[in-house]
Protein backbone atom coordinates (compact mmCIF):
# COMPACT_ATOMS: atom_id res chain seq x y z
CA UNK A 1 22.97 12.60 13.81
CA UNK A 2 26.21 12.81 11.75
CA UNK A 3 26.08 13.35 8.26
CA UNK A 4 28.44 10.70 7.56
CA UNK A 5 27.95 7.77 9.90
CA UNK A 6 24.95 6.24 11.75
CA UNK A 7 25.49 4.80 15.61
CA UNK A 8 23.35 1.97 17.61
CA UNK A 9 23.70 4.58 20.39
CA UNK A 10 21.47 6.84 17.37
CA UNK A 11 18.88 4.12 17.13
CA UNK A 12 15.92 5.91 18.49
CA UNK A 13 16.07 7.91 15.22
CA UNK A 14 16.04 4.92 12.63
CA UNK A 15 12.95 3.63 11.53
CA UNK A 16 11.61 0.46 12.77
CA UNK A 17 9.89 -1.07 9.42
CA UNK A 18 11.18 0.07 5.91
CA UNK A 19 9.84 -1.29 2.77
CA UNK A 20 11.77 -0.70 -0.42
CA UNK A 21 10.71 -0.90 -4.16
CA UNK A 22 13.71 -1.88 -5.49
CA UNK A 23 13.76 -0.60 -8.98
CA UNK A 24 15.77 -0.58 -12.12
CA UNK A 25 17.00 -4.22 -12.68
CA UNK A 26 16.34 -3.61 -16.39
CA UNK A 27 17.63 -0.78 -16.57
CA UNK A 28 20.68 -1.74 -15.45
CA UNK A 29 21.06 -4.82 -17.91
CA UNK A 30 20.14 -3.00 -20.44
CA UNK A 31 22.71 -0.36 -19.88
CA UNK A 32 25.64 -2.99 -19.75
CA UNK A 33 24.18 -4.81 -22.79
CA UNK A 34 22.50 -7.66 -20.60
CA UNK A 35 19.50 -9.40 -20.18
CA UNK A 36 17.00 -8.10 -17.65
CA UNK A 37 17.39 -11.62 -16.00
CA UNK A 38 21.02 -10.45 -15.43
CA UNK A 39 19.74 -7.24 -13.99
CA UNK A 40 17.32 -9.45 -11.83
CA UNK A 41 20.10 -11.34 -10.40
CA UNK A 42 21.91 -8.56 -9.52
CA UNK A 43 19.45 -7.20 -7.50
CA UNK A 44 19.08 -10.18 -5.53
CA UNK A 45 22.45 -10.24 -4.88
CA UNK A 46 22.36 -6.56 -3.44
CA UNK A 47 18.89 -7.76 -1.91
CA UNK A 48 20.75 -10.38 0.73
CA UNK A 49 23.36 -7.41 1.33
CA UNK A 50 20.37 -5.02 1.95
CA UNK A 51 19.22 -7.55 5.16
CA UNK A 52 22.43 -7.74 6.51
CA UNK A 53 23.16 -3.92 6.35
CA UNK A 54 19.54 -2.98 7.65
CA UNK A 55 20.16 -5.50 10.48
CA UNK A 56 23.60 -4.10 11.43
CA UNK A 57 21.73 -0.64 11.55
CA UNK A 58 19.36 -1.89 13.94
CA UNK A 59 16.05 -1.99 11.73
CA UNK A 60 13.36 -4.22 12.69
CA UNK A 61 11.36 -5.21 9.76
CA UNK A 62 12.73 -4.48 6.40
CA UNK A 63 10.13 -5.23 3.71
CA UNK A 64 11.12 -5.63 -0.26
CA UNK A 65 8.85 -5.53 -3.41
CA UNK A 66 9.50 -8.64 -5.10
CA UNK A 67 6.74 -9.23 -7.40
CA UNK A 68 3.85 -6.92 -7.73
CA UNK A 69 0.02 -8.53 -8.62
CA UNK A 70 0.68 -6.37 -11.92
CA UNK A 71 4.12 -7.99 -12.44
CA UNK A 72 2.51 -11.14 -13.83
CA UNK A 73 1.70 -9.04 -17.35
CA UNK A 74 5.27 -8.78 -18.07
CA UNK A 75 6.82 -11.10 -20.75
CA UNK A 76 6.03 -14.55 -19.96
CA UNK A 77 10.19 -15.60 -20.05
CA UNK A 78 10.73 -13.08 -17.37
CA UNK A 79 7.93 -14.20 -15.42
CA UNK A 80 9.50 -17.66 -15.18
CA UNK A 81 12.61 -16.61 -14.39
CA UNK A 82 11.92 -14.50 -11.29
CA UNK A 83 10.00 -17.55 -10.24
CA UNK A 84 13.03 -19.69 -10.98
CA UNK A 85 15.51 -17.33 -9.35
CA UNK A 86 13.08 -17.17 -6.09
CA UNK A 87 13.49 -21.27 -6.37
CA UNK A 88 16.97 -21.36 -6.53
CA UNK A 89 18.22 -18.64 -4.58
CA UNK A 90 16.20 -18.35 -1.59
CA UNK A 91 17.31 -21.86 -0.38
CA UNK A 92 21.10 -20.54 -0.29
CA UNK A 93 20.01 -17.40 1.37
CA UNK A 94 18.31 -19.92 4.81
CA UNK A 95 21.44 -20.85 6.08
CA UNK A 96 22.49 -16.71 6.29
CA UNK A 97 18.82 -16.26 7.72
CA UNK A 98 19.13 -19.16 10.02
CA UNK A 99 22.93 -17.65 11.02
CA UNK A 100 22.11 -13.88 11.93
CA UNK A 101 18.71 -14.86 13.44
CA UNK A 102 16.45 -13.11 10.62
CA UNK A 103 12.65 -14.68 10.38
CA UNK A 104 11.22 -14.69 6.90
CA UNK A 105 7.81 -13.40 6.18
CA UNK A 106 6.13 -12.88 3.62
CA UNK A 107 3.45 -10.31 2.04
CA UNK A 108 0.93 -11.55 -0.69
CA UNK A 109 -1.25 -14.11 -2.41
CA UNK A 110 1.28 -17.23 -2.61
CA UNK A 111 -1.66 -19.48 -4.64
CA UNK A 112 -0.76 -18.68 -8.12
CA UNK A 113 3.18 -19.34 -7.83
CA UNK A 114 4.60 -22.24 -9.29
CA UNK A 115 5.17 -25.39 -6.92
CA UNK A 116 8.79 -24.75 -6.82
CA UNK A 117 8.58 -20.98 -5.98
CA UNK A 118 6.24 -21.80 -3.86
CA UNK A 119 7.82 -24.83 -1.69
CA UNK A 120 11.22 -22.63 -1.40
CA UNK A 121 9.23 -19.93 0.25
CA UNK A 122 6.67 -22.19 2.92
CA UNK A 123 10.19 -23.99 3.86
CA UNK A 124 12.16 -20.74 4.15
CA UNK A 125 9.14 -19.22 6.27
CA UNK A 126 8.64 -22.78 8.58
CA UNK A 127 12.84 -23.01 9.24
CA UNK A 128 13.19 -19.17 10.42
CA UNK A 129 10.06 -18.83 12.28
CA UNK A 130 11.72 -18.99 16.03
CA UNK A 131 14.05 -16.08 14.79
CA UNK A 132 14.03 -13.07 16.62
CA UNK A 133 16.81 -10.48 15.11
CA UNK A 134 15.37 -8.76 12.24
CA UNK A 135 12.13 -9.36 9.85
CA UNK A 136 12.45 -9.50 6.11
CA UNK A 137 8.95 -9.28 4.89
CA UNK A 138 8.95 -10.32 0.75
CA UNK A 139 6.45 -8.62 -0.66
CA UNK A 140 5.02 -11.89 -3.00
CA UNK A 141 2.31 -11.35 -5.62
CA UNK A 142 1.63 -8.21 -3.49
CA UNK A 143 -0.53 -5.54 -4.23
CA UNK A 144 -1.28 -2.87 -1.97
CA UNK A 145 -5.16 -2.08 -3.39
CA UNK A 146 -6.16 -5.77 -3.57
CA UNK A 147 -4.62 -5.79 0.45
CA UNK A 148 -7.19 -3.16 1.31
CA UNK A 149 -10.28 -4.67 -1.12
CA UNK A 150 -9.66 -7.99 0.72
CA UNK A 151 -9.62 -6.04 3.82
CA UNK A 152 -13.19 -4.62 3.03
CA UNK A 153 -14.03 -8.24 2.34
CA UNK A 154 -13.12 -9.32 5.78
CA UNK A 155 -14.69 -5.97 7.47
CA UNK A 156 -18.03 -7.11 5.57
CA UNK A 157 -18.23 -9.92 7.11
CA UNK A 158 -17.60 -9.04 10.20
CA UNK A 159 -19.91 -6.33 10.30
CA UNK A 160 -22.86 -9.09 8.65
CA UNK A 161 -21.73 -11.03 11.72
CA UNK A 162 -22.57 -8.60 14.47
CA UNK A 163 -26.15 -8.49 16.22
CA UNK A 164 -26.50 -5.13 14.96
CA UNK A 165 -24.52 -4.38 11.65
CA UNK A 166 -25.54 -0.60 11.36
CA UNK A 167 -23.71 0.06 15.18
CA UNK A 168 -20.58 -2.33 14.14
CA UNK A 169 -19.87 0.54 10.85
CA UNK A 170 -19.81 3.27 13.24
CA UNK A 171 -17.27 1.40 15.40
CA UNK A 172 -15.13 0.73 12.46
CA UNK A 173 -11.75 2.51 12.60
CA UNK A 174 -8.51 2.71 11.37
CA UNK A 175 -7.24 0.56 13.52
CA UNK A 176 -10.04 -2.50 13.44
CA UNK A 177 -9.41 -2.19 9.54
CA UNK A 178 -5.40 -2.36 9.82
CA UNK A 179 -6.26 -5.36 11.72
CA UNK A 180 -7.87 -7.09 9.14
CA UNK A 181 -5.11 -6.69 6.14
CA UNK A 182 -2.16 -8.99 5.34
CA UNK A 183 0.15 -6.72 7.62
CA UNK A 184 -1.88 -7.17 10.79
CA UNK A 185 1.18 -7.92 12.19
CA UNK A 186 3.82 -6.14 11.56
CA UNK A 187 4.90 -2.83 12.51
CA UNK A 188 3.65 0.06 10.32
CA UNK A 189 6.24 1.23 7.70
CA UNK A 190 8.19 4.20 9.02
CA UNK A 191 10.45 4.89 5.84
CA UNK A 192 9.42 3.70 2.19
CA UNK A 193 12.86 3.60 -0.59
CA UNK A 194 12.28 3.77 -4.16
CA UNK A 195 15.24 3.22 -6.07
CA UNK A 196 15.67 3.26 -9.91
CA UNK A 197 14.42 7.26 -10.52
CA UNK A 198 11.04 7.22 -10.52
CA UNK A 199 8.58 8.83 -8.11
CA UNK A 200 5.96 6.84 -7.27
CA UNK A 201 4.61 4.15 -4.96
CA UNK A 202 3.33 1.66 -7.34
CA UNK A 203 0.90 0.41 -5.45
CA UNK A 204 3.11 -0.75 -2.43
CA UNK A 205 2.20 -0.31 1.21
CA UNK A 206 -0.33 1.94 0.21
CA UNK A 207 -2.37 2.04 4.02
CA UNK A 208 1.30 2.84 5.80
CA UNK A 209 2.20 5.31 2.60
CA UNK A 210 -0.30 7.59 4.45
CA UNK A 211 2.46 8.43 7.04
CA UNK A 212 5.42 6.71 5.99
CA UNK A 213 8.69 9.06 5.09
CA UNK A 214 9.39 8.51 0.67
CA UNK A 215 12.47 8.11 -0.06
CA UNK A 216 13.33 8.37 -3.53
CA UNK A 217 17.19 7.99 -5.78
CA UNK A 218 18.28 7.71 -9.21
CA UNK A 219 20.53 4.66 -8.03
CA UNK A 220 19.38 1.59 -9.90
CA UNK A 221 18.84 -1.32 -7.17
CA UNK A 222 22.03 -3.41 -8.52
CA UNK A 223 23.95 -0.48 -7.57
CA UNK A 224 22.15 0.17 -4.55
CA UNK A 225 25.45 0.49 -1.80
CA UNK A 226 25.66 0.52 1.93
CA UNK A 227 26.16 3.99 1.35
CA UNK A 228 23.11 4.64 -0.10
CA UNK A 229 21.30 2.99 2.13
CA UNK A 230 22.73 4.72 5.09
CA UNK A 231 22.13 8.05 3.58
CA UNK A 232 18.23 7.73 3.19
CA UNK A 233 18.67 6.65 6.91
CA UNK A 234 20.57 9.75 7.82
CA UNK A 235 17.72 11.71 5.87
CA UNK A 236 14.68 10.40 7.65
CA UNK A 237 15.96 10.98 10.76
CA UNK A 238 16.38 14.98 9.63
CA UNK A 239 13.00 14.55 9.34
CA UNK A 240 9.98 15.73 11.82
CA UNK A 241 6.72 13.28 11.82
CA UNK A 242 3.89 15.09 12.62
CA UNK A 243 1.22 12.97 12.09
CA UNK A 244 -1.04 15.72 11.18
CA UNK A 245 0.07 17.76 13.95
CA UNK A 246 2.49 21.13 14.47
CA UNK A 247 5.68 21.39 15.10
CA UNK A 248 4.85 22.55 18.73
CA UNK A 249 2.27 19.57 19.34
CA UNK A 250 5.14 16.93 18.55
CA UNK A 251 7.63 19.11 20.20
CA UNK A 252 5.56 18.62 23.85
């Protein structure tokens, strides 16, 4: 792959599902002298160019961190805000959904959001659901350790359900489990972003983390360019996935 450029003729090295933490909306406010609500807008700004540049790349499912189950302990004024922004602004992102064919999904407890927030999302979700270009997958109230706990809520009951419980454990895999989270459906994440500086998951994605490429820049997410996004792109695809094998396994 070229250092410079990425190709649909290239596509069988670009990752099928990436999930981004898009960090340092603050940051950036705070920088310029802003409010973080500025910095929030921002980012949702460079959030609709995000779809539209991972769809032209040929990704498949492109998941963002919107609102983390921890996010709710932040000041109460920013807290409404997001909400309000998510009411407001995903309504005049449809139509672009609706135009380039992308289906809107989301990832998370909805119950606790505010009717508004929550009315913009269930309509945005219902109107693209016959779209078949790309995924965007908003990670909502999301949390990837209560995903897995509910998970092992779901995999107890199964198990209770089963003529003989002891035998269903021992048949319990990886795979039976995956099938019982919030992303039962959707392809595992191939390449996880973090933008903003830091180097951490924060509790996103954490069953796909186990294999997923990280992917991490000191760009703050209102800054986050094409450019940028292309060159973690160009850098997972240097990459070899082993999966716990050698290079000579995968190689075969």
């Amino acid at each position: 792959m070229s250092s410079s450029s990425i190709t649909m003729d290239q596509s069988d090295t670009l990752p099928r599902h990436i999930g981004i933490v898009m960090d340092g909306n603050g940051r950036w406010a705070k920088a310029r002298g802003k409010g973080r609500l500025d910095g929030h807008k921002q980012g949702a700004e460079v959030a609709r160019d995000v779809v539209e540049w991972a769809k032209g790349f040929g990704v498949q499912q492109l998941s963002l961190y919107a609102f983390s189950t921890e996010n709710w302990n932040r000041p109460k004024l920013e807290v409404r805000g997001l909400m309000s922004l998510l009411s407001i602004l995903l309504p005049k992102t449809l139509p672009k959904m609706m135009e380039g064919g992308v289906r809107f999904r989301v990832l998370g407890d909805l119950s606790p959001l505010p009717g508004s927030a929550k009315r913009a999302v269930t309509k945005a979700m219902s109107e693209t659901k016959h779209n078949s270009s790309m995924d965007l997958i908003l990670c909502l109230n999301y949390g990837g350790q209560q995903e897995i706990l509910a998970a092992a809520r779901k995999a107890c009951e199964w198990a209770s359900a089963q003529e003989d419980a002891e035998s269903a454990w021992e048949r319990l895999g990886p795979e039976t489990f995956r099938s019982m989270m919030w992303r039962h459906d959707l392809e595992p994440v191939d390449l996880l972003i973090r933008t903003g500086g830091e180097r951490r998951i924060s509790n996103f994605h954490l069953w796909d983390a186990a294999y997923a490429e990280l992917y991490f820049t000191d760009v703050y997410w209102p800054d986050f360019s094409k450019q940028d996004l292309q060159d973690a792109l160009i850098d997972y695809a240097s990459r070899e996935r082993r999966y716990g094998l050698t290079s000579e396994q995968v190689g075969k």
